[in-house]
C-alpha atoms as a PDB file:
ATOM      1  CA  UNK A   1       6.377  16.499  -7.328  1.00  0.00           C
ATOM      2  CA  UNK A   2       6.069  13.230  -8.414  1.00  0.00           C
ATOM      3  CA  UNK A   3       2.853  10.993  -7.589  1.00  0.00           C
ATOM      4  CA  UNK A   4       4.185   7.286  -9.205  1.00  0.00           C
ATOM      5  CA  UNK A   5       3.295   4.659 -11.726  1.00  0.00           C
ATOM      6  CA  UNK A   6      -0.033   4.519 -10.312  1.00  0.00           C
ATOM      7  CA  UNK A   7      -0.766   8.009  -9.908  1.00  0.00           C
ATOM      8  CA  UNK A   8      -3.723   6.810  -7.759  1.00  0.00           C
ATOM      9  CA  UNK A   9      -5.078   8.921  -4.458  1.00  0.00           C
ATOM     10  CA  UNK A  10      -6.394   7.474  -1.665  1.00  0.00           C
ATOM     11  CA  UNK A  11      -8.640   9.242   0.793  1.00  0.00           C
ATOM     12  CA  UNK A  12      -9.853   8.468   4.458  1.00  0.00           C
ATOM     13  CA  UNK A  13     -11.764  10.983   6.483  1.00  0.00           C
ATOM     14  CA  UNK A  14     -13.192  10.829  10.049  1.00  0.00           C
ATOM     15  CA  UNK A  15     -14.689  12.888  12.353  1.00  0.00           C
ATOM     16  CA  UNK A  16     -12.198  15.677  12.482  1.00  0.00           C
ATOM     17  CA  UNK A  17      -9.252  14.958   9.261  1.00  0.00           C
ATOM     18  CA  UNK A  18      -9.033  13.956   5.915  1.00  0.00           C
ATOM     19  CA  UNK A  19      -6.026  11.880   5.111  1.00  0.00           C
ATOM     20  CA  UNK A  20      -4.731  11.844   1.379  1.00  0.00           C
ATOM     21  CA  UNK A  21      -1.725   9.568   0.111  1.00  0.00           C
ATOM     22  CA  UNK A  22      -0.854   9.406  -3.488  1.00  0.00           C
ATOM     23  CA  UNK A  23       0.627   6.143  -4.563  1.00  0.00           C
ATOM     24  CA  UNK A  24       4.073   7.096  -5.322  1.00  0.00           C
ATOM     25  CA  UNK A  25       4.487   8.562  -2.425  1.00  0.00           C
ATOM     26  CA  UNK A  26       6.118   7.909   1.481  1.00  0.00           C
ATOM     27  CA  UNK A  27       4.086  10.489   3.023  1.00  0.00           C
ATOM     28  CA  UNK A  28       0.511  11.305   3.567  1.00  0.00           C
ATOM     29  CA  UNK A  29      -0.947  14.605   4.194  1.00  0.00           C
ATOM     30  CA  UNK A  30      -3.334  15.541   6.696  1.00  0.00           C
ATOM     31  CA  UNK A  31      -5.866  17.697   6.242  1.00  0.00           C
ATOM     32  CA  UNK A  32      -8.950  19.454   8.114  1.00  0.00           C
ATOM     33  CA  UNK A  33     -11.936  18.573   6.788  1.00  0.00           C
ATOM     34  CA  UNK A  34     -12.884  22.029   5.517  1.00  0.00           C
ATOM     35  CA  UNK A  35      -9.757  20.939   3.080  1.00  0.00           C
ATOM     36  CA  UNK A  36      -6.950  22.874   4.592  1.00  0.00           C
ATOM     37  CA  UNK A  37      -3.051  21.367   4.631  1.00  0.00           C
ATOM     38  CA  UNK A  38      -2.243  21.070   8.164  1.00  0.00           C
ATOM     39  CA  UNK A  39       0.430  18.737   8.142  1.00  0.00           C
ATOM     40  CA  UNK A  40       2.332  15.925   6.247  1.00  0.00           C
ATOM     41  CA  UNK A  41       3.165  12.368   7.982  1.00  0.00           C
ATOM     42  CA  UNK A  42       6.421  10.332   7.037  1.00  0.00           C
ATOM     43  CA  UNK A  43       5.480   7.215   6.477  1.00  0.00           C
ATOM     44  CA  UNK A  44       8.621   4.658   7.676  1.00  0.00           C
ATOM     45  CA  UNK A  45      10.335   2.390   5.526  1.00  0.00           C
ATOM     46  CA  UNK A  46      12.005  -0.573   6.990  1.00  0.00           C
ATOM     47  CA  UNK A  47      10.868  -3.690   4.782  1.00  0.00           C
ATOM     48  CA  UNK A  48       9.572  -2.515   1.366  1.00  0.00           C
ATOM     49  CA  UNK A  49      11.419  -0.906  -0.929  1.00  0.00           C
ATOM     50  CA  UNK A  50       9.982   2.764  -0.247  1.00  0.00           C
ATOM     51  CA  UNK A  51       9.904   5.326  -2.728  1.00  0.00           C
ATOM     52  CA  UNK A  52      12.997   6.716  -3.739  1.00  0.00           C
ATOM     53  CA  UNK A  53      13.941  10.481  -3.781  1.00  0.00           C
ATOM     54  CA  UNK A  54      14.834  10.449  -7.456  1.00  0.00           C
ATOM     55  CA  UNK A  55      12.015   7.752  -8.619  1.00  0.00           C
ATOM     56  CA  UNK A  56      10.914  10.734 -11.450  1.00  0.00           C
ATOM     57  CA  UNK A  57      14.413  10.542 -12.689  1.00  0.00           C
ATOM     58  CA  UNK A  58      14.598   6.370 -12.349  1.00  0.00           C
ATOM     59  CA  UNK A  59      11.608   6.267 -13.940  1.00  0.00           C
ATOM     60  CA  UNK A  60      11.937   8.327 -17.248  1.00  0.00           C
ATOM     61  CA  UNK A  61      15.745   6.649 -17.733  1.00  0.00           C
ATOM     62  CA  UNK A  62      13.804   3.009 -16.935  1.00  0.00           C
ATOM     63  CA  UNK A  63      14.545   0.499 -19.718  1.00  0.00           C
ATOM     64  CA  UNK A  64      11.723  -1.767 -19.333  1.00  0.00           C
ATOM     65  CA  UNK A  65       8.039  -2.014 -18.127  1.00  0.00           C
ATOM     66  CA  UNK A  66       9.739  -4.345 -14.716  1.00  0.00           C
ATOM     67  CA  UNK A  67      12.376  -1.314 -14.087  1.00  0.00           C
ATOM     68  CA  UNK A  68       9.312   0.935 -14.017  1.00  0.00           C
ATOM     69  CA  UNK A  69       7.381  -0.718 -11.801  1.00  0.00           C
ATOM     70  CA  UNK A  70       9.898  -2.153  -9.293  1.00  0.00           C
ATOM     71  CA  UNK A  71      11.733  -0.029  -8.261  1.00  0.00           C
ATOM     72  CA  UNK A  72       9.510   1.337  -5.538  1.00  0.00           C
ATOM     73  CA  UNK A  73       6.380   0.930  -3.255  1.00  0.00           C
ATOM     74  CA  UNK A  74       2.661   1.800  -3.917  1.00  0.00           C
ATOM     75  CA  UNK A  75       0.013   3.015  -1.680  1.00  0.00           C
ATOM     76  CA  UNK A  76      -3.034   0.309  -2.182  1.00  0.00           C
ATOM     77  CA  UNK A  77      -4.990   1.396   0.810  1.00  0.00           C
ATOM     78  CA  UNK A  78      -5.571   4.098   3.279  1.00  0.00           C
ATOM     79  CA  UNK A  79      -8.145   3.904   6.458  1.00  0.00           C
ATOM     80  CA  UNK A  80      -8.756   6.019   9.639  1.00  0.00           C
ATOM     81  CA  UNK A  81      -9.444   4.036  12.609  1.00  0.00           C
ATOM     82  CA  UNK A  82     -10.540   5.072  16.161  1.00  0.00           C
ATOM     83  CA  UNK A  83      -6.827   7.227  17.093  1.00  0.00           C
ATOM     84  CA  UNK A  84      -4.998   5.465  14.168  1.00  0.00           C
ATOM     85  CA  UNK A  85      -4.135   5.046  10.503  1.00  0.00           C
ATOM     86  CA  UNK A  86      -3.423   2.434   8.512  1.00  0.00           C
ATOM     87  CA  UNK A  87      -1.574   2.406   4.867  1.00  0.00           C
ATOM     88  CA  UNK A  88      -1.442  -0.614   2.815  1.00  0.00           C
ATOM     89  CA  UNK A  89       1.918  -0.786   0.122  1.00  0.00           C
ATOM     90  CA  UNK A  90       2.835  -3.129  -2.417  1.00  0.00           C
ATOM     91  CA  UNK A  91       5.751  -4.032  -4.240  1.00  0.00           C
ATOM     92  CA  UNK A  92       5.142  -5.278  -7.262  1.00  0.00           C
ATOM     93  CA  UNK A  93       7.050  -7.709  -9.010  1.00  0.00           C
ATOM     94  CA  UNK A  94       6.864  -8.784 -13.143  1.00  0.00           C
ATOM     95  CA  UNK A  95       8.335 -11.769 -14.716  1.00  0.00           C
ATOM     96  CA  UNK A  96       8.396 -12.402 -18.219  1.00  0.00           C
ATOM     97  CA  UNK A  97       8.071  -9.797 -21.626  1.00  0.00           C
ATOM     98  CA  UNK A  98       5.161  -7.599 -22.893  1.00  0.00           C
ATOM     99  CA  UNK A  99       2.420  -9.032 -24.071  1.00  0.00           C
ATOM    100  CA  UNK A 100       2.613 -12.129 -21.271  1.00  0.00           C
ATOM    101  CA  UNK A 101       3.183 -10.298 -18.374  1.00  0.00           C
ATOM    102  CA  UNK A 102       3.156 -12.292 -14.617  1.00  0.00           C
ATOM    103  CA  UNK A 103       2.112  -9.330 -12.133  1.00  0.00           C
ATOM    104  CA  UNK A 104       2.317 -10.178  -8.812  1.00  0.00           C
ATOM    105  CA  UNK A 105       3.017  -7.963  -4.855  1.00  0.00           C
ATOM    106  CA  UNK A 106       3.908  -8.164  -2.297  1.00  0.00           C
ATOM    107  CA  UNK A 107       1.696  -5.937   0.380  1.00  0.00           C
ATOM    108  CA  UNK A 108       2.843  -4.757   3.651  1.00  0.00           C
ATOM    109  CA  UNK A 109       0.484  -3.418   6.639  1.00  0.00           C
ATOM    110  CA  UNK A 110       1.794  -0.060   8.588  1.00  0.00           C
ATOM    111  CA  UNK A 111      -0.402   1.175  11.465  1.00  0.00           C
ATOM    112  CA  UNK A 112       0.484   4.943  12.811  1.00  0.00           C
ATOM    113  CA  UNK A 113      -0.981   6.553  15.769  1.00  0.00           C
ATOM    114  CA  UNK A 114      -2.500  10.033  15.834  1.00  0.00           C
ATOM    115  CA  UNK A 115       0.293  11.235  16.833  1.00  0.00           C
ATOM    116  CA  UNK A 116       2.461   9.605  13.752  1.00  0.00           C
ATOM    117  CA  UNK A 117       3.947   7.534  15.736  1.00  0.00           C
ATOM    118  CA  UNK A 118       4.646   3.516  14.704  1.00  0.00           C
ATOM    119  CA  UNK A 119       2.153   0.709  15.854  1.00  0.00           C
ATOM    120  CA  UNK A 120       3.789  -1.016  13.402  1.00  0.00           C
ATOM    121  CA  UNK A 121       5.578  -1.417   9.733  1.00  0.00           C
ATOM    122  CA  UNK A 122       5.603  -2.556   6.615  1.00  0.00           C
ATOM    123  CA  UNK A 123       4.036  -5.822   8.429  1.00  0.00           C
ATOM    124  CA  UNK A 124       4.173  -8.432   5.551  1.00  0.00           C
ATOM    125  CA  UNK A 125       0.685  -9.874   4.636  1.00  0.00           C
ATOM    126  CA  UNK A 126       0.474 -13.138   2.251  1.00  0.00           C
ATOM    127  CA  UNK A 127      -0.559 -13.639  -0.720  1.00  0.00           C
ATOM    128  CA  UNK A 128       0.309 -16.039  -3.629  1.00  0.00           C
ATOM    129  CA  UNK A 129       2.957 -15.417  -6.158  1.00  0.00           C
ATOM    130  CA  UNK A 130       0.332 -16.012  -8.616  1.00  0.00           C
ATOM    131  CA  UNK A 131      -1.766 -12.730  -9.542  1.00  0.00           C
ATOM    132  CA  UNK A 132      -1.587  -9.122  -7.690  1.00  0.00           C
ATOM    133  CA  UNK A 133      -3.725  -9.428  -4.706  1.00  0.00           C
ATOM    134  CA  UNK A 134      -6.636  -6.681  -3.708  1.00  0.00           C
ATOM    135  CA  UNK A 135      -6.453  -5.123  -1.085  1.00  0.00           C
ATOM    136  CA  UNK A 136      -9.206  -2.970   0.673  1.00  0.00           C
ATOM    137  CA  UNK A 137     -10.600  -1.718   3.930  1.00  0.00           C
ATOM    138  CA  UNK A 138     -13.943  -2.178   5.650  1.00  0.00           C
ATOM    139  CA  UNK A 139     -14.113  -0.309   8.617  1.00  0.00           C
ATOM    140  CA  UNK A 140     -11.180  -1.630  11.290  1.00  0.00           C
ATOM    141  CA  UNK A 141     -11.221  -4.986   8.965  1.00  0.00           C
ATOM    142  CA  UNK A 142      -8.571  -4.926   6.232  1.00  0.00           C
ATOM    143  CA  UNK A 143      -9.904  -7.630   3.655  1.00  0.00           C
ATOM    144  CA  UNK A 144      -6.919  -9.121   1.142  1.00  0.00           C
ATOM    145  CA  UNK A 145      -8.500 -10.902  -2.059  1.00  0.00           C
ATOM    146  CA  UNK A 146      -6.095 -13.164  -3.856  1.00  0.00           C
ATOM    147  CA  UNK A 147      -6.121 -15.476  -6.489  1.00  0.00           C
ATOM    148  CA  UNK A 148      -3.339 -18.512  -6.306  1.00  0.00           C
ATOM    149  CA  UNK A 149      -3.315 -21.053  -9.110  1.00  0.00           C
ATOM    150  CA  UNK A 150      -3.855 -24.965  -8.147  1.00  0.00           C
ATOM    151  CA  UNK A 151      -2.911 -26.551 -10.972  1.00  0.00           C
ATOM    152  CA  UNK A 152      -4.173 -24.997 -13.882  1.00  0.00           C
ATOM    153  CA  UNK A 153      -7.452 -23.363 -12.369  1.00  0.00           C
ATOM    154  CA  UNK A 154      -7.833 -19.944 -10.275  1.00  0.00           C
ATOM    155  CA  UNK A 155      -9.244 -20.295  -6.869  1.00  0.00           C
ATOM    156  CA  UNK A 156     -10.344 -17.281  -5.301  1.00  0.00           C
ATOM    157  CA  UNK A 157      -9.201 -16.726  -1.269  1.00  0.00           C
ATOM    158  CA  UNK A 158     -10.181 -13.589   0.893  1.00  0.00           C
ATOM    159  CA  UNK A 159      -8.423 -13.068   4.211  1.00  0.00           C
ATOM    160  CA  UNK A 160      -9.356 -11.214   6.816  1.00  0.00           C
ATOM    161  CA  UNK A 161      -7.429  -9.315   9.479  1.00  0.00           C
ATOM    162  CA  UNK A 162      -9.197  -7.264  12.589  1.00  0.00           C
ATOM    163  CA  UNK A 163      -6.775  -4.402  12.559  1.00  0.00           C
ATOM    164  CA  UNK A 164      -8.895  -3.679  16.156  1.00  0.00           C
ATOM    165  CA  UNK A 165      -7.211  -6.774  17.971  1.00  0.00           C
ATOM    166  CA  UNK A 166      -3.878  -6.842  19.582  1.00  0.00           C
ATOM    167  CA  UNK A 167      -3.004  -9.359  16.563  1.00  0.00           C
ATOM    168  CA  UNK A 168      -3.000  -6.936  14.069  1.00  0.00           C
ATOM    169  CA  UNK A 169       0.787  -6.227  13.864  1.00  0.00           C
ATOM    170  CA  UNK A 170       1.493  -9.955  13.551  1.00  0.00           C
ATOM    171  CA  UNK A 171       0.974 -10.122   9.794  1.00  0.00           C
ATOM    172  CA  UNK A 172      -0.824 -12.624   8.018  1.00  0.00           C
END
């Protein structure tokens, strides 16, 4: 089993599950919260680049940090919300050599039902080309820090999305 680059997990729990999903992964797993499996959810794929079957493989035969890295999608973010989940991914993208490395993403929002069924996905959500934006939850708020150049200095934005309105599939 392979569990990515960033062999991060991510936890959520409410009331009655704990949801887990690893960063190299397309699926989450559902748990009870005594800690018991009771199910895995397939997490769609229809704008980022997903996680390949063979990413191990890709992976070890990779010639370069940027082959590593980009050749699939990373869990950033997991959060239960009242009858729904949502997942943050990136893609991340590098430009240049080792040691001057440009790391940027690109982060997509995908809300599941209970029932695993699609609210919606991979939703794109801005951010500058500039750094790797942060992305985290705060109850049904998903909060995006990011950090685009203006000239030569760093200003620092944070965007907000209600992931409780009937705007929160529109992206950002």
């Amino acid at each position: 089993m392979y569990f990515g680059v960033n062999a991060n997990a991510y936890v959520t729990i409410d009331a009655q599950e704990v949801f887990l999903a690893y960063a190299g992964r397309n699926d989450i797993l559902r748990l009870s919260r005594e800690g018991k499996r009771a199910d895995t959810i397939r997490v769609p794929v229809v704008t980022r680049r997903g996680v390949p079957e063979d990413i191990a493989e890709r992976i070890i035969n990779a010639a370069t940090l940027k082959e590593r890295v980009t050749q699939h999608s990373q869990v950033q973010a997991v959060q239960a919300l009242p009858g729904r989940l949502a997942i943050v991914y990136e893609d991340l993208e590098l430009e240049g050599d080792l040691p001057a490395v440009k790391l940027h993403a690109n982060i997509y929002l995908t809300i599941l039902s209970r029932s695993d069924e699609p609210v919606c996905v991979n939703v794109p959500h801005h951010s500058s080309a500039d750094a790797r934006p942060v992305t985290f939850f705060a109850g049904d708020q998903l909060y995006v820090l990011d950090r685009p150049l203006e000239g030569e200095r760093v200003s620092t934005v944070i965007r907000r999305y209600d992931l409780s309105s009937q705007d929160a599939c529109s992206g950002g």
